[in-house]
N, C-alpha and C. Protein backbone atom coordinates (compact mmCIF):
# COMPACT_ATOMS: atom_id res chain seq x y z
N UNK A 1 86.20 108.60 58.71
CA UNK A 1 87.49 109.23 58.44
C UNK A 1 87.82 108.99 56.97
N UNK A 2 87.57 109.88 56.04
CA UNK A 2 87.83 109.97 55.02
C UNK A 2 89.43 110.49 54.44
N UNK A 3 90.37 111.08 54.64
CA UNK A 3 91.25 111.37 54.54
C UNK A 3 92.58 110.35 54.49
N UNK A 4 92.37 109.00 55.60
CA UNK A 4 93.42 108.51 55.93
C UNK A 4 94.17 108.47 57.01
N UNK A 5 94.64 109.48 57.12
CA UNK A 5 95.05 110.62 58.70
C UNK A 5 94.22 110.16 59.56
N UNK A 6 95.01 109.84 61.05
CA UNK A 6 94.64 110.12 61.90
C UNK A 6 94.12 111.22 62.23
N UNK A 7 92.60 111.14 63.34
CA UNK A 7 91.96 112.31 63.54
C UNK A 7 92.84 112.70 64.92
N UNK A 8 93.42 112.30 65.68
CA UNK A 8 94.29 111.92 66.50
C UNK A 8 95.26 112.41 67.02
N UNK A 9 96.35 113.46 67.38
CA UNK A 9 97.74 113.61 67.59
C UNK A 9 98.26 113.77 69.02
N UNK A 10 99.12 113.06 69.65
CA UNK A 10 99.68 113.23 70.62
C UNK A 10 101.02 113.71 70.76
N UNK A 11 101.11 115.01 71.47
CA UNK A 11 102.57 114.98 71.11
C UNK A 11 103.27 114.72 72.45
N UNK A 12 104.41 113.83 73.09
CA UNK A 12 104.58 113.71 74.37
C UNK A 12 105.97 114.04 74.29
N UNK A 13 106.63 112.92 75.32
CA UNK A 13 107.93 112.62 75.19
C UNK A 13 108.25 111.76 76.02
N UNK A 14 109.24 110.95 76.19
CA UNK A 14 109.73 110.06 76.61
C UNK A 14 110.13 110.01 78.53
N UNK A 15 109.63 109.06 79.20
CA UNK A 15 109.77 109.15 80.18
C UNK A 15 108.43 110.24 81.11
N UNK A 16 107.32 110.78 80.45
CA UNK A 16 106.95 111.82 80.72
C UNK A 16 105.60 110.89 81.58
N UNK A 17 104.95 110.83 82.52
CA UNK A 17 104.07 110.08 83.34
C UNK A 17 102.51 110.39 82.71
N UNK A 18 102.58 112.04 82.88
CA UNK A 18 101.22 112.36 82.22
C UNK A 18 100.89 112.33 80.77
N UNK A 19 102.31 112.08 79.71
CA UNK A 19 102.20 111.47 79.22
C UNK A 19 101.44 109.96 78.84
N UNK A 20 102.44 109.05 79.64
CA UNK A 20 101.44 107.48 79.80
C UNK A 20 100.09 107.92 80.08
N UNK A 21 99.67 108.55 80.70
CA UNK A 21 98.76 108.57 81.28
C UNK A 21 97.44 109.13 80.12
N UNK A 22 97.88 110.13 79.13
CA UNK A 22 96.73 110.38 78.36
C UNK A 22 96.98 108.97 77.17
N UNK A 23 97.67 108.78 76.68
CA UNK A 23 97.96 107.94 75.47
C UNK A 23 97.31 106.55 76.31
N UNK A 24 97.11 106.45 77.39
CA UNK A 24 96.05 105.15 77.96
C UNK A 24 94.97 105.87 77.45
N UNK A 25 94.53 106.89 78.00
CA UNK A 25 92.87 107.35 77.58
C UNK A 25 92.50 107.78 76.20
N UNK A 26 93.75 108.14 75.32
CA UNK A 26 93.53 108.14 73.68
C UNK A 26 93.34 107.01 73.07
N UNK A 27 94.16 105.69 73.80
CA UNK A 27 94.14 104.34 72.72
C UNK A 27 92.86 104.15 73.37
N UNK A 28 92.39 104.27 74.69
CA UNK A 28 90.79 103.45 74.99
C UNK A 28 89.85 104.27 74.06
N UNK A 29 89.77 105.19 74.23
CA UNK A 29 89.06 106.24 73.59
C UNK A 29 88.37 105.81 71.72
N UNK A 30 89.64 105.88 70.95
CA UNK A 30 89.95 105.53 69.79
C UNK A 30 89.56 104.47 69.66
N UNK A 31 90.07 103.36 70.27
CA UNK A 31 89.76 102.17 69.81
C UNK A 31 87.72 101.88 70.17
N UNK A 32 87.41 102.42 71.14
CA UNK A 32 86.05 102.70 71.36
C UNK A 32 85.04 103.32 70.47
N UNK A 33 85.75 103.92 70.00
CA UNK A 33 84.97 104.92 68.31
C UNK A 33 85.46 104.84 66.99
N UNK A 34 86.62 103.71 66.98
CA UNK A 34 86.84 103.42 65.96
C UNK A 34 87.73 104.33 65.34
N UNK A 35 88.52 105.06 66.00
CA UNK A 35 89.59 105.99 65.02
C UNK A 35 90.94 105.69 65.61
N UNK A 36 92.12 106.20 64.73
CA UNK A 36 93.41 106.21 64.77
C UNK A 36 93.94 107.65 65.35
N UNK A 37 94.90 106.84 65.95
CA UNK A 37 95.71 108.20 67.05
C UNK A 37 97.34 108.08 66.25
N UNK A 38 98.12 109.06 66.30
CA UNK A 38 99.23 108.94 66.13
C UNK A 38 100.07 109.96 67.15
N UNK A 39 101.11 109.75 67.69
CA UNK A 39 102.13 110.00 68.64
C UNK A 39 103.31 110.36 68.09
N UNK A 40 103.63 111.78 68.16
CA UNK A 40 105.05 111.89 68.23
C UNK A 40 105.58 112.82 69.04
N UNK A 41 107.16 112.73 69.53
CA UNK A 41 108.07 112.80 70.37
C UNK A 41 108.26 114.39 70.34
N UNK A 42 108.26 115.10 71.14
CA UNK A 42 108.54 116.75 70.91
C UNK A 42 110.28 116.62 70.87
N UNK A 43 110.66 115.76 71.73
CA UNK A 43 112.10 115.52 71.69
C UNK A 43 112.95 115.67 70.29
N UNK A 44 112.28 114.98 69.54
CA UNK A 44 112.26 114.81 67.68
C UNK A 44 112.64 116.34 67.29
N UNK A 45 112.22 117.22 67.48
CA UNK A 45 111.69 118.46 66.58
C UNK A 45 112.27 119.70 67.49
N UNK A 46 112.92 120.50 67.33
CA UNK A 46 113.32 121.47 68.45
C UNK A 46 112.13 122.59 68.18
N UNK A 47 111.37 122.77 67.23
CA UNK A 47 110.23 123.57 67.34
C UNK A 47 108.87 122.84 68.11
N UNK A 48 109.12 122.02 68.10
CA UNK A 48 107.69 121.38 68.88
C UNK A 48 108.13 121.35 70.19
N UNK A 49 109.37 121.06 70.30
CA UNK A 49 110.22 121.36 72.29
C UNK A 49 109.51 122.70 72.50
N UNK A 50 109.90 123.62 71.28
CA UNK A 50 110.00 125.29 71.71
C UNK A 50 108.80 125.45 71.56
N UNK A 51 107.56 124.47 71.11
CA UNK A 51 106.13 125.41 71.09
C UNK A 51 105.31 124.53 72.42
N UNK A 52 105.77 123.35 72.87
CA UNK A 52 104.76 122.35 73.58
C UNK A 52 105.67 122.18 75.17
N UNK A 53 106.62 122.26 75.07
CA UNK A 53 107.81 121.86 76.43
C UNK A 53 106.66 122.21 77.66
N UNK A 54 106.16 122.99 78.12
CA UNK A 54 105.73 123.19 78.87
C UNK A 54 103.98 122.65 79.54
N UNK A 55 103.84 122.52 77.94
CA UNK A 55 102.27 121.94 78.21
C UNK A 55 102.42 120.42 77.85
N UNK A 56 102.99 119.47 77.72
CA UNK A 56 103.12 118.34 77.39
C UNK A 56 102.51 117.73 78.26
N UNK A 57 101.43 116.22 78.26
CA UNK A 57 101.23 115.67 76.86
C UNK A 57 100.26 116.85 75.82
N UNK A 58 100.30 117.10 74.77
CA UNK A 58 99.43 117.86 74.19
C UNK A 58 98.32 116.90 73.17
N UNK A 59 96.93 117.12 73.03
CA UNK A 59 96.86 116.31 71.94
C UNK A 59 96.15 117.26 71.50
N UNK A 60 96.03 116.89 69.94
CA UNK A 60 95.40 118.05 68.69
C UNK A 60 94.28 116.53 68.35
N UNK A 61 93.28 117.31 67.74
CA UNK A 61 91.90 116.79 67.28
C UNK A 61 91.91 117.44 65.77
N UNK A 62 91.68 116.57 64.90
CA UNK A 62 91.56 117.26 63.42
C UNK A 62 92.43 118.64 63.11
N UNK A 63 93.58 118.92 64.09
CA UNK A 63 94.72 119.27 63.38
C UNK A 63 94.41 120.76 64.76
N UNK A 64 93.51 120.58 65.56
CA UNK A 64 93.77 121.51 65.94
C UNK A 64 94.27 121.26 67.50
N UNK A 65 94.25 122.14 68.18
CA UNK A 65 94.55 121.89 70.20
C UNK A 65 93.52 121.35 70.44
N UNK A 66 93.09 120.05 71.42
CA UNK A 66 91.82 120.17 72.18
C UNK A 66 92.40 119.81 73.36
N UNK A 67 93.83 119.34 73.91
CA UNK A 67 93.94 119.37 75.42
C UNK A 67 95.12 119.43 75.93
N UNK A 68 95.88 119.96 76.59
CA UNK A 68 96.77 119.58 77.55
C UNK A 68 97.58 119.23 78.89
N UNK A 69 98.18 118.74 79.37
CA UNK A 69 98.35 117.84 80.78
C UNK A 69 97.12 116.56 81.20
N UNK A 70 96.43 116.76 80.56
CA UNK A 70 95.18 115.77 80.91
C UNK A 70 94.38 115.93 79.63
N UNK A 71 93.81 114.33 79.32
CA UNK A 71 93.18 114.33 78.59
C UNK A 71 91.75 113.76 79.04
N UNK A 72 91.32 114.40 79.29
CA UNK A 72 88.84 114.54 79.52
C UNK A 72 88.53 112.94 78.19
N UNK A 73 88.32 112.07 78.90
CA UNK A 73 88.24 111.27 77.99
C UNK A 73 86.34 111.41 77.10
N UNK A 74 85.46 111.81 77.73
CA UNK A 74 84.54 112.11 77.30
C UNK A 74 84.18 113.32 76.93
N UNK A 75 85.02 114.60 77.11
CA UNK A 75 85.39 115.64 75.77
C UNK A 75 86.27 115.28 74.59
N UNK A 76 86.93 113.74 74.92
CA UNK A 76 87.62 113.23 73.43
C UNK A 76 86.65 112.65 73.03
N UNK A 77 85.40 112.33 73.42
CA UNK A 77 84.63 111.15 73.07
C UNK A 77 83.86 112.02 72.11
N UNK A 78 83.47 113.16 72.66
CA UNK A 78 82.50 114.28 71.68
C UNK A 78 82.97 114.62 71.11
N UNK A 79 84.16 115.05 71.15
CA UNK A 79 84.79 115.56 70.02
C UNK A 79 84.83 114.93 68.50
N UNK A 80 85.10 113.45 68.82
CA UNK A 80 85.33 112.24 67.78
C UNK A 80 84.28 112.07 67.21
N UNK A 81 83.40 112.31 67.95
CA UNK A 81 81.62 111.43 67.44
C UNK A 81 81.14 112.51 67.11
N UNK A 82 81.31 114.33 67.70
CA UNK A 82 79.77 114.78 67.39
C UNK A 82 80.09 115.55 66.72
């Protein structure tokens, strides 16, 4: 990771289950391959409510979509590594 940036993004929200539930399989994940995740709140942002509300947890990979409601911990794994 040359940049700095997390390769990483979760966007959830508070109280949300499938939430907890991917941000367990992003920190195992990450910390397994050695990269940084970062998390933020759709709650925060009324455009991220109005673009994600429905698909939450979402996570982006190098800035783009790679999953939502569930996160495939070994399609995060390829993703990171290959």
């Amino acid at each position: 990771m040359t940049s700095g940036e997390p390769r990483v993004t979760l966007y959830s929200r508070p109280g949300c289950h499938l939430c907890d539930d991917a941000r367990a399989v992003i920190e195992a994940v990450c910390a397994e391959v050695g990269e940084e995740y970062t998390e933020i709140s759709i709650d925060d942002d009324p455009e991220l409510q109005a673009r994600f509300a429905n698909e939450i947890p979402v996570t982006l990979v190098d800035g783009r979509q790679h999953d939502f409601w569930r996160v495939d911990p070994a399609r995060l794994r390829r993703a990171l590594t290959g």
